[in-house]
Protein backbone atom coordinates (compact mmCIF):
# COMPACT_ATOMS: atom_id res chain seq x y z
CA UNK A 1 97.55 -101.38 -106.72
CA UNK A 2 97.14 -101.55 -102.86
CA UNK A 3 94.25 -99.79 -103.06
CA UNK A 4 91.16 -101.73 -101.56
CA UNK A 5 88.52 -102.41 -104.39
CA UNK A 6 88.17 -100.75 -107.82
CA UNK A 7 85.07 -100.95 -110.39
CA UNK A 8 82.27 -103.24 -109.61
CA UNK A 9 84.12 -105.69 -107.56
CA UNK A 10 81.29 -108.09 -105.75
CA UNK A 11 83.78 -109.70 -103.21
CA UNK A 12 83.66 -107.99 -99.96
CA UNK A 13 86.66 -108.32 -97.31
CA UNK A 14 85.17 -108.08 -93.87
CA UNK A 15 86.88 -105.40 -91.16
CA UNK A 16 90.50 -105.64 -90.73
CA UNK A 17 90.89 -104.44 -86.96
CA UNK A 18 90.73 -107.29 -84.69
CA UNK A 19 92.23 -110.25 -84.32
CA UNK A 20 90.61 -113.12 -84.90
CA UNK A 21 90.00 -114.77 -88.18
CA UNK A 22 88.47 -112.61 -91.45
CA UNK A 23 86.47 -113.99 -94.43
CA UNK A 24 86.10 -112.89 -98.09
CA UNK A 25 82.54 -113.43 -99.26
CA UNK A 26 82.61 -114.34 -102.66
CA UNK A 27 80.35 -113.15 -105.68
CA UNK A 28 77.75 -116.32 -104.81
CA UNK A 29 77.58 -115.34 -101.28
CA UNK A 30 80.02 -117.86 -99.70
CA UNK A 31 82.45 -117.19 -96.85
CA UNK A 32 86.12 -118.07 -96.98
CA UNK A 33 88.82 -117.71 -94.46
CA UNK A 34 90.93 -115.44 -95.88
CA UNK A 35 94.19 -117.42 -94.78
CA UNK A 36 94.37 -120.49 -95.52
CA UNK A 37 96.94 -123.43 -95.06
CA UNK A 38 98.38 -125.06 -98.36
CA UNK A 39 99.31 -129.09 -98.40
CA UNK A 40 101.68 -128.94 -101.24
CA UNK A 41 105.03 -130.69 -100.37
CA UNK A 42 107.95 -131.76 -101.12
CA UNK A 43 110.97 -131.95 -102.69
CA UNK A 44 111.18 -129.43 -105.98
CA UNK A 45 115.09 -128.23 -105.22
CA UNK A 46 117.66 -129.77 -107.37
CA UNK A 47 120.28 -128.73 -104.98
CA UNK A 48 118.64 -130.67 -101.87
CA UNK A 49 119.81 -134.51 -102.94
CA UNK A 50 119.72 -135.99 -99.79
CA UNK A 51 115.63 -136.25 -100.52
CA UNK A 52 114.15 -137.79 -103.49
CA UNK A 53 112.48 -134.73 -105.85
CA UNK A 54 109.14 -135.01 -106.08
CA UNK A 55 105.72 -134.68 -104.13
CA UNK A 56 106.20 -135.99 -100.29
CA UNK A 57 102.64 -136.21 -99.26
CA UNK A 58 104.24 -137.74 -95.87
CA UNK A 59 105.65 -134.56 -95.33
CA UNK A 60 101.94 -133.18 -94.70
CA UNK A 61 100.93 -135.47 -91.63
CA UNK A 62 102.63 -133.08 -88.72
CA UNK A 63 102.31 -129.65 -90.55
CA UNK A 64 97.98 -130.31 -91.27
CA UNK A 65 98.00 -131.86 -87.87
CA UNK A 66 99.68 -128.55 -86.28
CA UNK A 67 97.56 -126.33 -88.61
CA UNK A 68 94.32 -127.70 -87.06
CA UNK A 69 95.45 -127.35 -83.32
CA UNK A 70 96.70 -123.87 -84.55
CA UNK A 71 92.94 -122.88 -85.35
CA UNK A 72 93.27 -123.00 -89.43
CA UNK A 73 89.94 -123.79 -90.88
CA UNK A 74 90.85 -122.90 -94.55
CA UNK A 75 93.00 -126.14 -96.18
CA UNK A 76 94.24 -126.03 -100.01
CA UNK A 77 95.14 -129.06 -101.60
CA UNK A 78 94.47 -131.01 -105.14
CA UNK A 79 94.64 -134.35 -106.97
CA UNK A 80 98.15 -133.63 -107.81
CA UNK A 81 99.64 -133.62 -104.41
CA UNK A 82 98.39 -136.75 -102.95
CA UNK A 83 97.65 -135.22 -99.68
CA UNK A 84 93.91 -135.53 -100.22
CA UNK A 85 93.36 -138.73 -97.82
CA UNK A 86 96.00 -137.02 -95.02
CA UNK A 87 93.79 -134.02 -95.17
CA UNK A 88 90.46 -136.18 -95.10
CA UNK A 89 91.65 -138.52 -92.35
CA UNK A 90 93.13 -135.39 -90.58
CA UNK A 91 89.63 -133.49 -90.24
CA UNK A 92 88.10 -136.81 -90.04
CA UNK A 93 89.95 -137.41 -86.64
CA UNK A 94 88.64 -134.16 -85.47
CA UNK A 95 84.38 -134.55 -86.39
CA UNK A 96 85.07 -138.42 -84.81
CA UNK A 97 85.99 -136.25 -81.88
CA UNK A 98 83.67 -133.67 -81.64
CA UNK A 99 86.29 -131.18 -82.48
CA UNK A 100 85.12 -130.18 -85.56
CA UNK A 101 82.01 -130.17 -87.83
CA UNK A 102 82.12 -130.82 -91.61
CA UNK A 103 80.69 -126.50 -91.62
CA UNK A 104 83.43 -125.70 -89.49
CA UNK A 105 86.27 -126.37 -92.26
CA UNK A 106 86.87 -124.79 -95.76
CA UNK A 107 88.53 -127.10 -98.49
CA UNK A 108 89.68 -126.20 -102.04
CA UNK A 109 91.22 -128.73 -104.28
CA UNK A 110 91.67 -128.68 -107.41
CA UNK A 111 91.78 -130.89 -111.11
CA UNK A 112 92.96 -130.00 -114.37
CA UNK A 113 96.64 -129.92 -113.96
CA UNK A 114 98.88 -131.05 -117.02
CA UNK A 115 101.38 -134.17 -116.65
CA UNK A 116 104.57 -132.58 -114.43
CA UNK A 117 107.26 -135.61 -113.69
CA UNK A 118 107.32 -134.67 -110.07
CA UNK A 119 103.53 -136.63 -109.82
CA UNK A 120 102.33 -139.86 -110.13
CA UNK A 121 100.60 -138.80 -113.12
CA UNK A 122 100.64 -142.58 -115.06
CA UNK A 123 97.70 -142.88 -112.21
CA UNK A 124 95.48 -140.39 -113.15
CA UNK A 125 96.96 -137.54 -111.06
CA UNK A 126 97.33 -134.93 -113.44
CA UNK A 127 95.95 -134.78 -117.19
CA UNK A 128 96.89 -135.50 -120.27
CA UNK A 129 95.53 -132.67 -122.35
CA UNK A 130 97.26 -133.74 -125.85
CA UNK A 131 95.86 -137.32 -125.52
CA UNK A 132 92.59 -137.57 -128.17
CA UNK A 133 91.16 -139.97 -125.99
CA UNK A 134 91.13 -137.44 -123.02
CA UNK A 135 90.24 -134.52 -125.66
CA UNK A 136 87.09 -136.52 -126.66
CA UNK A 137 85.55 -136.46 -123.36
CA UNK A 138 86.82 -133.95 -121.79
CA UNK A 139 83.43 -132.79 -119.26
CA UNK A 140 83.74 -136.83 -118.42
CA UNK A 141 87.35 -137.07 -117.64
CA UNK A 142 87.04 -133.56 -115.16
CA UNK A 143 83.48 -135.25 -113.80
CA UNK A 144 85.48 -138.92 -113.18
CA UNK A 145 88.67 -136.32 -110.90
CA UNK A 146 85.95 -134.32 -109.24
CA UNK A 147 84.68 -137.42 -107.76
CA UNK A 148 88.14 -138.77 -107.25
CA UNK A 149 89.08 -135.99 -105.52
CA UNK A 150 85.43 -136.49 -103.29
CA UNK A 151 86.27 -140.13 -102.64
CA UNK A 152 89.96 -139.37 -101.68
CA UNK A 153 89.01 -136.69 -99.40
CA UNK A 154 86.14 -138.54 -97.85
CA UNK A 155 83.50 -135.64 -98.23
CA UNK A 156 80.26 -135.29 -99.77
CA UNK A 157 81.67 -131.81 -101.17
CA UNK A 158 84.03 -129.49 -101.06
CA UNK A 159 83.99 -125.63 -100.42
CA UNK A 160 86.07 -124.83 -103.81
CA UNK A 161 86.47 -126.15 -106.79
CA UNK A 162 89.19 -125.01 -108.70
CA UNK A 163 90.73 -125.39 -112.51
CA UNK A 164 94.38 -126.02 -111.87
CA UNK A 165 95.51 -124.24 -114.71
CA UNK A 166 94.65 -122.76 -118.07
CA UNK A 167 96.20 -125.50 -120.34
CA UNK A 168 99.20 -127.95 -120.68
CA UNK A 169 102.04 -125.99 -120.80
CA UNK A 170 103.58 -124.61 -123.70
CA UNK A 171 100.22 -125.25 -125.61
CA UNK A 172 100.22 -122.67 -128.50
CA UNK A 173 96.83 -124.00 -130.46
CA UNK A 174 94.71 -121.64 -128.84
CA UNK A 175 90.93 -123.14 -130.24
CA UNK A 176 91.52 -126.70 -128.70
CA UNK A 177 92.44 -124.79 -125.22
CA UNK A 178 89.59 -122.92 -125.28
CA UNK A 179 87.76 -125.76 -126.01
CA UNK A 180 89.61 -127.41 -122.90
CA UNK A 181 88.65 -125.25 -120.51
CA UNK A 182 85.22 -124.91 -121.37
CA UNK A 183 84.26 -128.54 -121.46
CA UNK A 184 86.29 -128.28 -117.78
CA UNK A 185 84.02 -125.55 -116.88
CA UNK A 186 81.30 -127.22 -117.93
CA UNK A 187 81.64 -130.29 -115.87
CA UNK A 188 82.04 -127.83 -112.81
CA UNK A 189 79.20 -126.10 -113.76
CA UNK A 190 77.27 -129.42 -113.11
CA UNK A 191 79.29 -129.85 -109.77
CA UNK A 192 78.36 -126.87 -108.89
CA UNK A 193 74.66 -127.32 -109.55
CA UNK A 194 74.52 -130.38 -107.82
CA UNK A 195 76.35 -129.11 -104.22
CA UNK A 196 79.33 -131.14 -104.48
CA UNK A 197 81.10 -127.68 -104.54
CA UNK A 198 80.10 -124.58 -102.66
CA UNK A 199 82.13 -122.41 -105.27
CA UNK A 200 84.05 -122.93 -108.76
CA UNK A 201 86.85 -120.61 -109.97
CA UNK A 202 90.12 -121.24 -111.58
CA UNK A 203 94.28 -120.72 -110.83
CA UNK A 204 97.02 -119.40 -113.12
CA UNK A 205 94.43 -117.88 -115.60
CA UNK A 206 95.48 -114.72 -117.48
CA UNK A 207 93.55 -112.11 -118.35
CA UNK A 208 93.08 -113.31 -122.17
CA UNK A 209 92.10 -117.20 -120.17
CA UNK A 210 89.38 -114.97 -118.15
CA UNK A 211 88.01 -113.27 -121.05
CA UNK A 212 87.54 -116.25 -123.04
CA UNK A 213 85.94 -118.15 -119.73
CA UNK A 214 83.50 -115.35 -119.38
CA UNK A 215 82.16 -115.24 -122.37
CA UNK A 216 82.08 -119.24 -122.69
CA UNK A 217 80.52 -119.89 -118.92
CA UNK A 218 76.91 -120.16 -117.52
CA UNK A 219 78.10 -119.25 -114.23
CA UNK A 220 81.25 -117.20 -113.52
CA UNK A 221 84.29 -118.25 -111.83
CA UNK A 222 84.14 -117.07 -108.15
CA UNK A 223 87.76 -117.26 -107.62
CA UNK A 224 91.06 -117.14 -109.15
CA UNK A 225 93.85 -118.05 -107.30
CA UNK A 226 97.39 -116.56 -108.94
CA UNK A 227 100.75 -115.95 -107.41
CA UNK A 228 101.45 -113.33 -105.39
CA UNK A 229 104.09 -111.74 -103.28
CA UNK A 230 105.78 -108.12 -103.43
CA UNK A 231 108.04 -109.41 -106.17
CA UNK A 232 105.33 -110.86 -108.18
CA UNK A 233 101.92 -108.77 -108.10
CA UNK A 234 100.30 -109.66 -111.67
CA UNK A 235 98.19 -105.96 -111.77
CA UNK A 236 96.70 -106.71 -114.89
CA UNK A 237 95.14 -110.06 -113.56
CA UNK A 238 94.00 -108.57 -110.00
CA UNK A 239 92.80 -105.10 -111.95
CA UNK A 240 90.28 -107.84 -114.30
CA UNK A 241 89.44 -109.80 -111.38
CA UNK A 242 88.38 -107.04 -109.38
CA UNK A 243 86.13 -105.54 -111.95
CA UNK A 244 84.11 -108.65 -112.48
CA UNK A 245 83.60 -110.11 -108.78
CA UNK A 246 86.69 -112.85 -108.96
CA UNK A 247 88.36 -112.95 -105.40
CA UNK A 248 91.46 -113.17 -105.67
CA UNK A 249 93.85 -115.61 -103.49
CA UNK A 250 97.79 -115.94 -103.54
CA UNK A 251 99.89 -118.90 -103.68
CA UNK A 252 103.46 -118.85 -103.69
CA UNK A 253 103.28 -116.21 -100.74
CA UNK A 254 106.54 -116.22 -99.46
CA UNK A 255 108.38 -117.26 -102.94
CA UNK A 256 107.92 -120.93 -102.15
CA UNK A 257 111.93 -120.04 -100.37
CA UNK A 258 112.93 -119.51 -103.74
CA UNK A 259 113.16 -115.49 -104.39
CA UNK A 260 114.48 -114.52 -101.03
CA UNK A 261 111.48 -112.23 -100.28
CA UNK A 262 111.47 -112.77 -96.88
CA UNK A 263 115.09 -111.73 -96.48
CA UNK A 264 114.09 -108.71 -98.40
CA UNK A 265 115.48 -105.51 -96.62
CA UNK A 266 112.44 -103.57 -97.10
CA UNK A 267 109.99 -106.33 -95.91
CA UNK A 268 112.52 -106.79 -93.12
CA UNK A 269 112.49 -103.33 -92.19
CA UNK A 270 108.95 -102.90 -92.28
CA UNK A 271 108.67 -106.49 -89.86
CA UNK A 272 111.17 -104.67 -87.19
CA UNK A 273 109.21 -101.74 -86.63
CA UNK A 274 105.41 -103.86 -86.04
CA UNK A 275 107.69 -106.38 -83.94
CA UNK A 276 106.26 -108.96 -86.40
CA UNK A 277 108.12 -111.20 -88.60
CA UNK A 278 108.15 -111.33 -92.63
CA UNK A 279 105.83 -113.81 -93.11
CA UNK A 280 103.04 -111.83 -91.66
CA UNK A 281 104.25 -109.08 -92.70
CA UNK A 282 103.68 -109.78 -96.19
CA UNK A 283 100.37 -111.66 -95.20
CA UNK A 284 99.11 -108.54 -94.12
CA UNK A 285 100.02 -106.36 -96.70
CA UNK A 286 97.89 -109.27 -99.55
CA UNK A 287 95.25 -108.71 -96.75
CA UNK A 288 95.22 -105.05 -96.98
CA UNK A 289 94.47 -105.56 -100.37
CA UNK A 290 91.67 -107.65 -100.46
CA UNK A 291 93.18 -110.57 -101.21
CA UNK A 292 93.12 -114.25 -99.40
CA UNK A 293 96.70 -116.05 -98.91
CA UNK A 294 97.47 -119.68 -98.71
CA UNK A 295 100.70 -120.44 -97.20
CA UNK A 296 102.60 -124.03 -96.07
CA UNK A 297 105.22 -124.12 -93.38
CA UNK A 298 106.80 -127.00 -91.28
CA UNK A 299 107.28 -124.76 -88.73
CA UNK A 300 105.25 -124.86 -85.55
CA UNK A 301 106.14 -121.08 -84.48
CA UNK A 302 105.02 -119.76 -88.37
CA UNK A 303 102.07 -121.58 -88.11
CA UNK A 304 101.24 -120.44 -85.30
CA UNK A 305 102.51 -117.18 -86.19
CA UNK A 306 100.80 -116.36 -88.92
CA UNK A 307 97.08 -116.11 -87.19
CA UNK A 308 98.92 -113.21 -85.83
CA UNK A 309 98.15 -110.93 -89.07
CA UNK A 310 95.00 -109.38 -87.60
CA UNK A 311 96.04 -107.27 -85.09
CA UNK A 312 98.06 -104.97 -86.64
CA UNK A 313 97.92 -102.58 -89.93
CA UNK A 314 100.35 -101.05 -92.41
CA UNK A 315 100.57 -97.47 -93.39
CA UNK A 316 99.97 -96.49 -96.73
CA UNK A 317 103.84 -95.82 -96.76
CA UNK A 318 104.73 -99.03 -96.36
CA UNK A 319 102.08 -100.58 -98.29
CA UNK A 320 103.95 -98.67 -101.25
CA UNK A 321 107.15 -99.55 -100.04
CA UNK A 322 106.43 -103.65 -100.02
CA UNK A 323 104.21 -103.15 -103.59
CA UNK A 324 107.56 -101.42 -104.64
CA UNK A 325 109.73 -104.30 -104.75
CA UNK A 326 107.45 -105.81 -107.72
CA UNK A 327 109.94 -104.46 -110.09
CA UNK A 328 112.24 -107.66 -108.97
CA UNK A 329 109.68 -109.83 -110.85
CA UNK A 330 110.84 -113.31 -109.42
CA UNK A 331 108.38 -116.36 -109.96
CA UNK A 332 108.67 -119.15 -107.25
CA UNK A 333 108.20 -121.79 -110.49
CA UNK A 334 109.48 -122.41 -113.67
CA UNK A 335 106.11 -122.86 -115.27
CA UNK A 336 103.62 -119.88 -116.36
CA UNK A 337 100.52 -119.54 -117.92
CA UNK A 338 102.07 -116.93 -120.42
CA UNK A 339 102.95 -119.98 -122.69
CA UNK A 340 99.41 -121.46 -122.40
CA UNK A 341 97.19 -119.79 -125.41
């Protein structure tokens, strides 16, 4: 599985060697950075009750600032997190500056998540798939976020589009999904067309979610963006995605500090010998493969750290080694598309 590309895959992953930033070009002709920095945070540990649990958009102000200065250009985010407007007033600081240009930056967001009690979801954050109303007019509901999502962010477009995930979870009636998502991906179809997004793809979708997508769609998703790591590697989705043109990105890259990846021995092992640490470590080896990787990190030094992936390669030893540990299986979350028909 950490072979480069298989079958007809489209998506080409520019040269590895140097040191300096890389892009995937996906299927529509579109560059992305292939690291990016994610602005979901925080509180999701029971065990941590000195904080209140729940999204802490706050948190995001110093980490997207110190991303920026770091030289990140790539910025993940969506309606659910509530970091749009730090992320918007963020880059906006930087084109008011001459910093930055509006083509300079690459921002995905994303709609279509189902109601989760850590978000603010009685205003509109996340969606209500089993209410009729919603059901009704679905295409006008995801049209109405899209341009939320625009107006929070303070840009005429963004770079990525993105369907959150398949369904609600634990939906089992399988028709009115599919009917879901294709009334979603039929308002982003119209986004698309009308350059408020540069590219359209999906997250969490399974391989049965993809097929149905395909066949349903005008234009094909461009991206699907899954969770990855050494203990999680999903070779069914990546095998489908790479057949049919679908870059594939990785959230959940270090376990979200909830599988102890990055204290894994091999990964450890493998860090001491390149003098790097984990982290990039296991950004290179998703980078080896093709793949893009979003990461967060209120951490200066791993910010800053993890530009460093480009200047150093694995082995095809320990590329096996780190793909190895997928036998451990861990997810970072308690929710999965595997319940989602």
């Amino acid at each position: 599985i950490f072979s480069l590309f298989t079958g007809s895959l489209a998506v080409f992953f520019s040269s590895l060697a140097t040191s300096s930033m890389k892009y995937l070009t996906l299927s529509n002709g579109v560059k992305m950075p292939a690291v990016g920095f994610g602005t979901y945070f925080g509180n999701f540990n029971p065990e941590h009750k000195d904080r209140m649990m729940g999204f802490l958009p706050e948190d995001a102000w110093h980490p997207i600032s110190m991303a920026l200065q770091a030289g990140y250009r790539h910025f993940d985010t969506s309606l659910l997190y509530g970091t749009h407007r730090i992320l918007g007033i963020s880059l906006g600081q930087e084109f008011a500056a001459g910093r930055l240009k509006r083509s300079d930056v690459f921002v995905t967001t994303k709609v279509f998540h189902p109601p989760t009690p850590p978000a603010l979801s009685r205003i509109g954050k996340s969606l209500d798939m089993a209410n009729p109303a919603i059901q009704a007019d679905m295409k006008g509901r995801v049209l109405h976020d899209v341009e939320r999502c625009l107006d929070e962010l303070m840009l005429g477009y963004v770079d990525l589009l993105l369907m959150h995930w398949p369904g609600a979870f634990g939906a089992s009636d399988g028709a009115l999904n599919r009917e879901m998502r294709k009334q979603c991906w039929a308002a982003f179809e119209e986004v698309y067309a009308s350059g408020r997004a540069r590219a359209i793809g999906v997250s969490n979708f399974l391989v049965p979610h993809l097929e149905q997508l395909l066949e349903d769609a005008k234009v094909p998703p461009m991206v699907n963006q899954i969770e990855l790591c050494p203990y999680l590697m999903q070779p069914s989705v990546v095998e489908f995605c790479q057949k049919r043109g679908i870059a594939v990105v990785s959230w959940g890259t270090f376990g979200c500090g909830n599988t102890g990846v990055t204290e894994d021995p091999v990964v450890v092992e493998v860090a001491r010998r390149h003098g790097k640490d984990a982290g990039q470590v296991i950004l290179r080896w998703l980078l080896q493969q093709g793949f893009g990787a979003l990461f967060k990190s209120y951490s200066e030094a791993h910010i800053k750290g993890n530009l460093g992936v480009f200047d150093f390669e694995l082995s095809k030893e320990e590329m096996a080694q780190l793909s190895g540990l997928s036998s451990k299986h861990k997810s970072s979350v308690s929710t999965s598309s595997e319940d989602i028909a």
